[in-house]
Protein backbone atom coordinates (compact mmCIF):
# COMPACT_ATOMS: atom_id res chain seq x y z
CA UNK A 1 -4.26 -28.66 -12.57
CA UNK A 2 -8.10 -28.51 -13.26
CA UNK A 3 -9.51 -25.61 -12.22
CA UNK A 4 -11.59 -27.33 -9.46
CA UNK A 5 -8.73 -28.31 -7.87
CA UNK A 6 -7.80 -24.92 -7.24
CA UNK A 7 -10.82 -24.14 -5.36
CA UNK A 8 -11.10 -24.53 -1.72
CA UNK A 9 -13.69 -26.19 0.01
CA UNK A 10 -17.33 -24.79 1.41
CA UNK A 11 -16.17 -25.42 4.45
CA UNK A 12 -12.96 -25.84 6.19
CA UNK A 13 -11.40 -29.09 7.08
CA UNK A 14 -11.86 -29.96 10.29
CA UNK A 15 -10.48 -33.65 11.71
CA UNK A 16 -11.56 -33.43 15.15
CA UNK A 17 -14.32 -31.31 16.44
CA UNK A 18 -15.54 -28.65 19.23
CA UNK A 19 -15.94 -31.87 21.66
CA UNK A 20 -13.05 -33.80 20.76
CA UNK A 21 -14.33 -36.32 18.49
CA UNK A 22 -12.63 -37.66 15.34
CA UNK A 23 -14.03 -36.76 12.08
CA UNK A 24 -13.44 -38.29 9.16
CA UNK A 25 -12.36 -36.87 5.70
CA UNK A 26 -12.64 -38.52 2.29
CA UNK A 27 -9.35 -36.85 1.54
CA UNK A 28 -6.99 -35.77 5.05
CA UNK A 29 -6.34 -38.03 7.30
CA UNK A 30 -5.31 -37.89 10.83
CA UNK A 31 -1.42 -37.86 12.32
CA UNK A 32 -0.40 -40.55 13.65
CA UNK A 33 -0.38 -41.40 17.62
CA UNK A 34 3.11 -39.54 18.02
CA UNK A 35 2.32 -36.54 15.99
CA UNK A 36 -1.15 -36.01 17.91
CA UNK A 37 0.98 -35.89 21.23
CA UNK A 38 3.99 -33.98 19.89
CA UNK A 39 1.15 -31.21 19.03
CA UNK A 40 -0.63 -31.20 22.43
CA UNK A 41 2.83 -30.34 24.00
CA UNK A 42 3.55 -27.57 21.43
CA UNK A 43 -0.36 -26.56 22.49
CA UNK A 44 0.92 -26.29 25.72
CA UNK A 45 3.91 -24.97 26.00
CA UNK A 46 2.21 -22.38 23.18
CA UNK A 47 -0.32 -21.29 25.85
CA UNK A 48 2.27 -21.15 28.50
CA UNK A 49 4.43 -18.79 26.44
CA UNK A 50 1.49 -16.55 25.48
CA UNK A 51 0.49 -16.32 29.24
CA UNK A 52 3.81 -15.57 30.36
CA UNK A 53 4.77 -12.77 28.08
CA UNK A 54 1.71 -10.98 28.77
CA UNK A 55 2.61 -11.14 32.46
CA UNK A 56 5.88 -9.58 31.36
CA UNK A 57 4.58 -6.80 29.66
CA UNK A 58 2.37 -6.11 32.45
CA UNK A 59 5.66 -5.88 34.32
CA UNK A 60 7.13 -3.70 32.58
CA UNK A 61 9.85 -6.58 30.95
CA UNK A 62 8.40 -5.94 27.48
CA UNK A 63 7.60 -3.44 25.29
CA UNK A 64 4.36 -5.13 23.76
CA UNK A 65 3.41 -8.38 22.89
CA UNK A 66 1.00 -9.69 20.47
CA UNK A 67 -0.57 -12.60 21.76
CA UNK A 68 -1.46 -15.76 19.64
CA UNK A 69 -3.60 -17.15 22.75
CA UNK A 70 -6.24 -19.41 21.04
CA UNK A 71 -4.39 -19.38 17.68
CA UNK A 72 -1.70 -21.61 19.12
CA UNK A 73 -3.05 -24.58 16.90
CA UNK A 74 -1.74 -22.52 13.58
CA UNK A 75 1.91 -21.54 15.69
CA UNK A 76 2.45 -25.24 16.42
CA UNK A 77 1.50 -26.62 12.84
CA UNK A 78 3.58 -24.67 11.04
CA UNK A 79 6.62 -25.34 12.84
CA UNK A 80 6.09 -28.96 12.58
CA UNK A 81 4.90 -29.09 8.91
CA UNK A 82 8.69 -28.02 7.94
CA UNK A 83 12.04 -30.38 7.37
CA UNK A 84 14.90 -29.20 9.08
CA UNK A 85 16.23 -27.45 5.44
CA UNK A 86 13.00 -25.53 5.62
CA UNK A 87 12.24 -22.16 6.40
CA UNK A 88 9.39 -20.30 8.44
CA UNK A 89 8.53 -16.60 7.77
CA UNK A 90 6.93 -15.19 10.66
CA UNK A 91 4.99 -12.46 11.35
CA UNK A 92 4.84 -10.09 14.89
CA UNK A 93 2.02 -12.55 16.38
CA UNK A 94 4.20 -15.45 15.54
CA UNK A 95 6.32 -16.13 18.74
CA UNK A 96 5.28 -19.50 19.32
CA UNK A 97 6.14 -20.90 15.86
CA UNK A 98 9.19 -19.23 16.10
CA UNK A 99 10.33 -20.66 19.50
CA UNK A 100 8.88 -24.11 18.41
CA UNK A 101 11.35 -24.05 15.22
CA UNK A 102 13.85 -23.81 17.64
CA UNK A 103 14.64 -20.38 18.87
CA UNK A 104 15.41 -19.91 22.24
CA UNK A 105 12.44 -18.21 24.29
CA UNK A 106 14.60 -15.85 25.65
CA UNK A 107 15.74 -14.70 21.54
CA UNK A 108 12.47 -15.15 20.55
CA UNK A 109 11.46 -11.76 22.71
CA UNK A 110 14.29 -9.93 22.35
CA UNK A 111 12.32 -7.28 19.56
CA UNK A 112 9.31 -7.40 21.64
CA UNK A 113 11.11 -6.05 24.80
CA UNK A 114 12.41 -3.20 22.76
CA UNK A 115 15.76 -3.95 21.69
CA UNK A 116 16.92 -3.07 18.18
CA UNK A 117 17.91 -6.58 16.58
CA UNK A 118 15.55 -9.58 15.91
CA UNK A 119 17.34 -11.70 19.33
CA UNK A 120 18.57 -14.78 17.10
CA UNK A 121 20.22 -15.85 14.01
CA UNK A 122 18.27 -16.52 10.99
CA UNK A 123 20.48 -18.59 9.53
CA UNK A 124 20.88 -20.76 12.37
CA UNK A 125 16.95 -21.79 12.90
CA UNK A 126 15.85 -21.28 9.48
CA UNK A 127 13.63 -18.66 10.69
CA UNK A 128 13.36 -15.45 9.07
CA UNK A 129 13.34 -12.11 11.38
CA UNK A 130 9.63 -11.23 13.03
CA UNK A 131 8.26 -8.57 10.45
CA UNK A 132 6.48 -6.06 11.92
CA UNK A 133 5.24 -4.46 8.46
CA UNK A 134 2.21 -5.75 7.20
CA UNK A 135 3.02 -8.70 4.29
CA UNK A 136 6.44 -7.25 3.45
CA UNK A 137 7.58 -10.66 5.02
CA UNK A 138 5.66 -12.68 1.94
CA UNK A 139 8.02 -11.05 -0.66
CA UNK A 140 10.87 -11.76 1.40
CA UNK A 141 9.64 -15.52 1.57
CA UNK A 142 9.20 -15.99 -2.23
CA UNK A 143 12.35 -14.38 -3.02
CA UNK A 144 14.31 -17.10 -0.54
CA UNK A 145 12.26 -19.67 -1.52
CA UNK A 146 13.34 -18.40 -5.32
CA UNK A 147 16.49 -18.29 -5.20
CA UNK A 148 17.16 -21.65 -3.34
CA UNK A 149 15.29 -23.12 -5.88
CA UNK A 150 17.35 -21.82 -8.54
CA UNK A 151 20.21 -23.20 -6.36
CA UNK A 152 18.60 -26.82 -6.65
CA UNK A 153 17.95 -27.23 -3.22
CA UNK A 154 15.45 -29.19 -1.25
CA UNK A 155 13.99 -26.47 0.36
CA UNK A 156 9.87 -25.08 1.02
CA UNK A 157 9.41 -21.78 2.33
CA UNK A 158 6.08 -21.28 5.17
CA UNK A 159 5.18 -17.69 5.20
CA UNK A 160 3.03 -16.69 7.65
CA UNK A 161 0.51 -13.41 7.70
CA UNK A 162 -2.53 -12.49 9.11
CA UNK A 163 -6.29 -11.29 7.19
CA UNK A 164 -5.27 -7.80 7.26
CA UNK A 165 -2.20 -8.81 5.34
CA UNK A 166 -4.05 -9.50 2.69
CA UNK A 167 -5.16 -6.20 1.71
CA UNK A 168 -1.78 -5.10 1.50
CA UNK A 169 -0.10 -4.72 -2.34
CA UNK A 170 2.85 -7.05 -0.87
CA UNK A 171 0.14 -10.17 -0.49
CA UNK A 172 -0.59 -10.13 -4.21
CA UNK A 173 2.62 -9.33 -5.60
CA UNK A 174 3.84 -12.37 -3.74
CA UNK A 175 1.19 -14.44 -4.77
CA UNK A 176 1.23 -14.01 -8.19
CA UNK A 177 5.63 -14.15 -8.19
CA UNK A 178 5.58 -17.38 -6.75
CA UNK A 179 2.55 -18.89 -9.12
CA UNK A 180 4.35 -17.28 -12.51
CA UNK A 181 7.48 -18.81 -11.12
CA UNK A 182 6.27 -22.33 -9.70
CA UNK A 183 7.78 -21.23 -6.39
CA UNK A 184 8.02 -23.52 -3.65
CA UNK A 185 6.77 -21.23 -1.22
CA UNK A 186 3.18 -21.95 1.18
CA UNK A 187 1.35 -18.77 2.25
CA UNK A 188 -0.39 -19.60 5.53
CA UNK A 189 -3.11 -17.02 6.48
CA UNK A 190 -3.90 -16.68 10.00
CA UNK A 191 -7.46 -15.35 9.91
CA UNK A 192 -8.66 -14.32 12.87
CA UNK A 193 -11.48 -11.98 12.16
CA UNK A 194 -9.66 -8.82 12.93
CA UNK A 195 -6.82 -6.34 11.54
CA UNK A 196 -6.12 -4.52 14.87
CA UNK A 197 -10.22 -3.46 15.02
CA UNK A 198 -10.99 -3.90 11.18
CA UNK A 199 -13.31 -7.00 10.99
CA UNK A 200 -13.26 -9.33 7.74
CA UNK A 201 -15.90 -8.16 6.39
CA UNK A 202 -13.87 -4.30 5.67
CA UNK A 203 -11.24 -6.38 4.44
CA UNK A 204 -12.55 -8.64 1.61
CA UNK A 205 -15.55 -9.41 -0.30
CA UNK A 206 -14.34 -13.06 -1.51
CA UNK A 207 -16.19 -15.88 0.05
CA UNK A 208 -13.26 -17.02 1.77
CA UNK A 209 -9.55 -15.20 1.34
CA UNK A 210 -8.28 -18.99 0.24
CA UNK A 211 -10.59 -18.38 -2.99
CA UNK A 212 -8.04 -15.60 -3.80
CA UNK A 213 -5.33 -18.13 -4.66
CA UNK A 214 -7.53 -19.53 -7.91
CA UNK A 215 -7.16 -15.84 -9.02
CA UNK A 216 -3.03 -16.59 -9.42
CA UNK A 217 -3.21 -20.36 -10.64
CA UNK A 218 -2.59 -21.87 -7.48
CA UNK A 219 -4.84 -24.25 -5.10
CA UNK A 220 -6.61 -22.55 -1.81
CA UNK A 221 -7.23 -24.28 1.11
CA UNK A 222 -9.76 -23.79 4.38
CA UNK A 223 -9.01 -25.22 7.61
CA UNK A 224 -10.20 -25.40 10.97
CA UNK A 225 -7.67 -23.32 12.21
CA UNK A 226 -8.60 -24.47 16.01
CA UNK A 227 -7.97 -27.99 14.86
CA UNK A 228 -4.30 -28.79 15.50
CA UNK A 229 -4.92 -32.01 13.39
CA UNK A 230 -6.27 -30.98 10.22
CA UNK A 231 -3.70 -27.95 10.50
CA UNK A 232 -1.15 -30.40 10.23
CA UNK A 233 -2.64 -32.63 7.68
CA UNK A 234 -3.61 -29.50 5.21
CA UNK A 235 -0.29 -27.64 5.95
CA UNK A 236 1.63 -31.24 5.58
CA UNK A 237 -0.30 -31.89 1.84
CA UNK A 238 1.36 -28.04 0.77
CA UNK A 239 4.53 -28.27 1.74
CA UNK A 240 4.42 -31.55 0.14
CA UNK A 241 3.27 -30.72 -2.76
CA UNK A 242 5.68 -27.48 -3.27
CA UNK A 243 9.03 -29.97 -2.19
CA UNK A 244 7.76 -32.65 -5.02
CA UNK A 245 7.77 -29.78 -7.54
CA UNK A 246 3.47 -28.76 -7.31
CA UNK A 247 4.53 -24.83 -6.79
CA UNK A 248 2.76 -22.67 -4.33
CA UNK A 249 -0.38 -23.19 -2.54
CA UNK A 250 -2.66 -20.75 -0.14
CA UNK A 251 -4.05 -22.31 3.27
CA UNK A 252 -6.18 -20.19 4.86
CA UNK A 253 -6.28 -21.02 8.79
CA UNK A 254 -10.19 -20.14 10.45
CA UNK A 255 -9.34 -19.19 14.27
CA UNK A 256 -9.76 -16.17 16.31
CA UNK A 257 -7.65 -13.61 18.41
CA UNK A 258 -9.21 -14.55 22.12
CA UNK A 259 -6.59 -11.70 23.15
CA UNK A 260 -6.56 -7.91 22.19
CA UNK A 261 -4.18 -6.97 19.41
CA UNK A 262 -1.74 -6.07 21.58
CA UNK A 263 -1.65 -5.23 25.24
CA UNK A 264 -1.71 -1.56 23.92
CA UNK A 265 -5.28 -2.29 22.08
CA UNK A 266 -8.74 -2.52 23.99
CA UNK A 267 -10.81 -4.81 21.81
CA UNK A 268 -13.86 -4.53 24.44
CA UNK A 269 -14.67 -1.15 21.71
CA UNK A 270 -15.05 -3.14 18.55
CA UNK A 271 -16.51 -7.03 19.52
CA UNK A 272 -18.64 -8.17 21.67
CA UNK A 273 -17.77 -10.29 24.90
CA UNK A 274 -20.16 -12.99 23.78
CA UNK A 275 -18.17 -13.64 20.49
CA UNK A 276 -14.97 -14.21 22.41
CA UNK A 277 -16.91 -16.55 24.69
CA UNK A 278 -18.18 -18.38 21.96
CA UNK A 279 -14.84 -19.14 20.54
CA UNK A 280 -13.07 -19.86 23.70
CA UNK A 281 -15.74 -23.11 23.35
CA UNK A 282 -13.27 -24.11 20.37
CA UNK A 283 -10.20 -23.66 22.59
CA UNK A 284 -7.75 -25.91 20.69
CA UNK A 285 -5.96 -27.16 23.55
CA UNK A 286 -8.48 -28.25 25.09
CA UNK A 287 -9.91 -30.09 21.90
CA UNK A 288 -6.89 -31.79 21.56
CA UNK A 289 -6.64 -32.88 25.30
CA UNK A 290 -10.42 -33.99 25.16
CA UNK A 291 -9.50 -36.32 22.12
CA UNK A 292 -5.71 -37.30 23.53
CA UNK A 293 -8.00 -38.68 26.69
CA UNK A 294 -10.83 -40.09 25.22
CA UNK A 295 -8.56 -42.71 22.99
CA UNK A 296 -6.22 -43.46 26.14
CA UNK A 297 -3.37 -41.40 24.44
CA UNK A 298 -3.30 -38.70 27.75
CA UNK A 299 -3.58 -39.64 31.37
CA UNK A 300 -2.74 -37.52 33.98
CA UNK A 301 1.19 -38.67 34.48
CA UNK A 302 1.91 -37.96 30.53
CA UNK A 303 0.25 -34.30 31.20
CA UNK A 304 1.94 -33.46 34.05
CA UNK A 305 4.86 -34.10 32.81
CA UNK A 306 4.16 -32.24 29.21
CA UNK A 307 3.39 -28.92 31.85
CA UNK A 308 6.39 -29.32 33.75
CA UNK A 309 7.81 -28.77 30.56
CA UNK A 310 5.84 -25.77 29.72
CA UNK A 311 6.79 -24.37 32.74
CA UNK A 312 10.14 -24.66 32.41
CA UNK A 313 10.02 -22.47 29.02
CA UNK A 314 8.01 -20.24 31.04
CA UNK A 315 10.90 -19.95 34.00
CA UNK A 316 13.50 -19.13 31.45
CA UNK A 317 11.68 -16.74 30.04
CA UNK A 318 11.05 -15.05 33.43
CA UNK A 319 14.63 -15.31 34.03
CA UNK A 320 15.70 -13.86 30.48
CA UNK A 321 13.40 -11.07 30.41
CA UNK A 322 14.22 -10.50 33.95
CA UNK A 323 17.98 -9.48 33.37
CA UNK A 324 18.95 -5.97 32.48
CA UNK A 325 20.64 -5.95 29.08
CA UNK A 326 23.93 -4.68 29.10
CA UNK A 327 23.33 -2.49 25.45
CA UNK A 328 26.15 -0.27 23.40
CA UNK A 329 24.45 2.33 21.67
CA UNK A 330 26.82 2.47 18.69
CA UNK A 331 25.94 -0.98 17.25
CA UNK A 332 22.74 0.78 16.60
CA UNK A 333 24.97 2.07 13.56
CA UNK A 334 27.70 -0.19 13.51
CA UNK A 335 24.95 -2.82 11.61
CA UNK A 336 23.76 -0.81 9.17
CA UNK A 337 25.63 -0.87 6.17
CA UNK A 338 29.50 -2.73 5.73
CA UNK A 339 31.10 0.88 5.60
CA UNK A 340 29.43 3.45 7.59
CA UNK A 341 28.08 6.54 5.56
CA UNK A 342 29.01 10.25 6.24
CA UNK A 343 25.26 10.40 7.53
CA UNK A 344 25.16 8.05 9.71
CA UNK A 345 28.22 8.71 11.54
CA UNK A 346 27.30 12.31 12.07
CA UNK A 347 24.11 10.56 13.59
CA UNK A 348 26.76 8.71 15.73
CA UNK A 349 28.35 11.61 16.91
CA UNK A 350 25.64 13.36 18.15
CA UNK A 351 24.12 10.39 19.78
CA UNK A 352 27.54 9.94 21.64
CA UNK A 353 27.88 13.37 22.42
CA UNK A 354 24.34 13.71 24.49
CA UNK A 355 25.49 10.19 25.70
CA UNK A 356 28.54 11.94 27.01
CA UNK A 357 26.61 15.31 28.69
CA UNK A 358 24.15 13.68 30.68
CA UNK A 359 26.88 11.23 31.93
CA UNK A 360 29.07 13.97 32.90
CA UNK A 361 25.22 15.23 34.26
CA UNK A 362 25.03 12.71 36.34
CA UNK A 363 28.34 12.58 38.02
CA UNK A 364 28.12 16.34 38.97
CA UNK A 365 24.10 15.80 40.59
CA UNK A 366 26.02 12.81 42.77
């Protein structure tokens, strides 16, 4: 590959703009009818999600959530840029991809309500386990999508991250094991201006963190990451290209965290209100439901029945999160390692013996 075709654009792809209107590309081109409307209800059902498990953590059903509100345009592309042999690495922020692969709401926020286990099985979804750690997920990803190579299968790993990932010595170890290796692994950077309160500009000098990926041999890509469209057609090209045998790529996703980091973080002490306002202009639902409409795609009957749906994902996850979870403290050791150590079931034994005192605690206060 030349080296200009490693380079990403000036600016970021972008297939349908701040008011809805298509624009063309000399290269991408936009999904189909079907594809258009299969994203709006993933934008949907995306916002619904992200709305409803902040209401849960203000009731005290979760632990903390980190919302992808606004970002939901990245969530729903990668999900639907994979086969159903693919896999999806996902990061803390990544509920809605993860439930859109599959997962069942309800699993999905089983580690964000403070349980000890990721809520569903890996194997089953193809969807490795929320990581928490900053880009220790992307070494994970290129080892999988490694080995499955070696294996001769047909599969493409999506790993997921954020712009503060990409200060992190995992990100670049990754990268350059999957371009020395030809691995068939996509590295999808969410950037949305801000690592907790660190701003892009403390985290990288480059004139975009796609032009990072010439620095390992491999093609970087910008995209409107508000532009559910041109997310799917740039994603779509790289996992294409890794499945036909291209090796890895680096798509770098331009959106913005509308939401605090977490509902424990108060962003009002590092940005400005007017720079959230600005970007809520480039909502991508509503972008999407603005172009849907305008070519007679959308009508009110097709959206009220794509929010019914939404809101049913939203009542199960009421319901799920809801229930008390009946939990047995041991298989906090019992999943550890095949044969428990000498350490660990000392740890087990005085776990179960404080377990056992204020039991015997309570009986006697009653």
């Amino acid at each position: 590959m030349h080296d200009d075709d490693l380079l990403p654009r000036d600016t970021p792809v972008r297939l349908i703009d701040e008011n809805g209107s298509a624009v063309d590309d000399e290269h991408y081109t936009m999904p189909d009818a079907d594809t258009l409307l299969r994203a709006y209800q993933g934008l949907l059902e995306g916002r619904r999600i992200n709305d409803q498990a902040y209401a849960l953590v203000r009731q005290g059903r979760m632990a903390v959530y980190p919302s992808s509100h606004g970002q939901e345009a990245c969530q729903i592309g990668a999900a639907l840029v994979l086969g159903e042999h693919d896999w999806l690495f996902p990061t803390y922020r990544d509920s809605v991809a993860v439930i859109e692969r599959g997962v069942t709401p309800a699993e999905a926020m089983v580690l964000l309500a403070g349980d000890w286990h990721s809520g569903y099985d890996p194997a089953e979804h193809r969807v490795a386990p929320q990581a928490t750690p900053l880009a220790t997920q992307l070494l994970h990803a290129v080892g999988f999508a490694h080995a499955a190579r070696r294996r001769g299968e047909d599969t493409v790993v999506l790993a997921m991250c954020g712009d503060g990932a990409t200060s992190e010595g995992d990100f670049h170890e990754a990268m350059n094991f999957a371009a020395v290796f030809h691995v068939p692994v996509v590295f999808f950077i969410q950037n949305n201006e801000f690592a907790i309160s660190v701003p892009l500009s403390r985290q990288s000098a480059a004139p975009s963190l796609a032009h990072k990926a010439i620095g390992y041999g491999m093609p970087g890509r910008r995209v409107d990451g508000n532009d559910a469209a041109a997310v799917l057609a740039v994603l779509g090209e790289a996992v294409d290209r890794a499945r036909s045998g291209g090796g890895p790529s680096l798509v770098e996703a331009h959106t913005y965290r509308m939401q605090a980091h977490t509902n424990a973080d108060d962003d009002t002490r590092y940005r400005e209100s007017a720079e959230v306002k600005a970007w809520a202009e480039r909502d991508p639902l509503l972008r999407m439901r603005t172009h849907l409409t305008a070519r007679g795609l959308l009508d009110d009957d097709i959206e009220g029945r794509l929010q019914a749906g939404a809101e049913e994902i939203a009542v199960a996850l009421r319901a799920a999160l809801n229930t008390e979870a009946d939990l047995e403290p041991e298989d906090l050791f019992r999943f550890v390692t095949a044969d428990r150590s000498p350490q660990l079931e000392e740890q087990w034994q005085l776990l179960r013996d404080e377990i056992e005192r204020a039991s015997l605690t309570d009986a006697g206060g009653r």
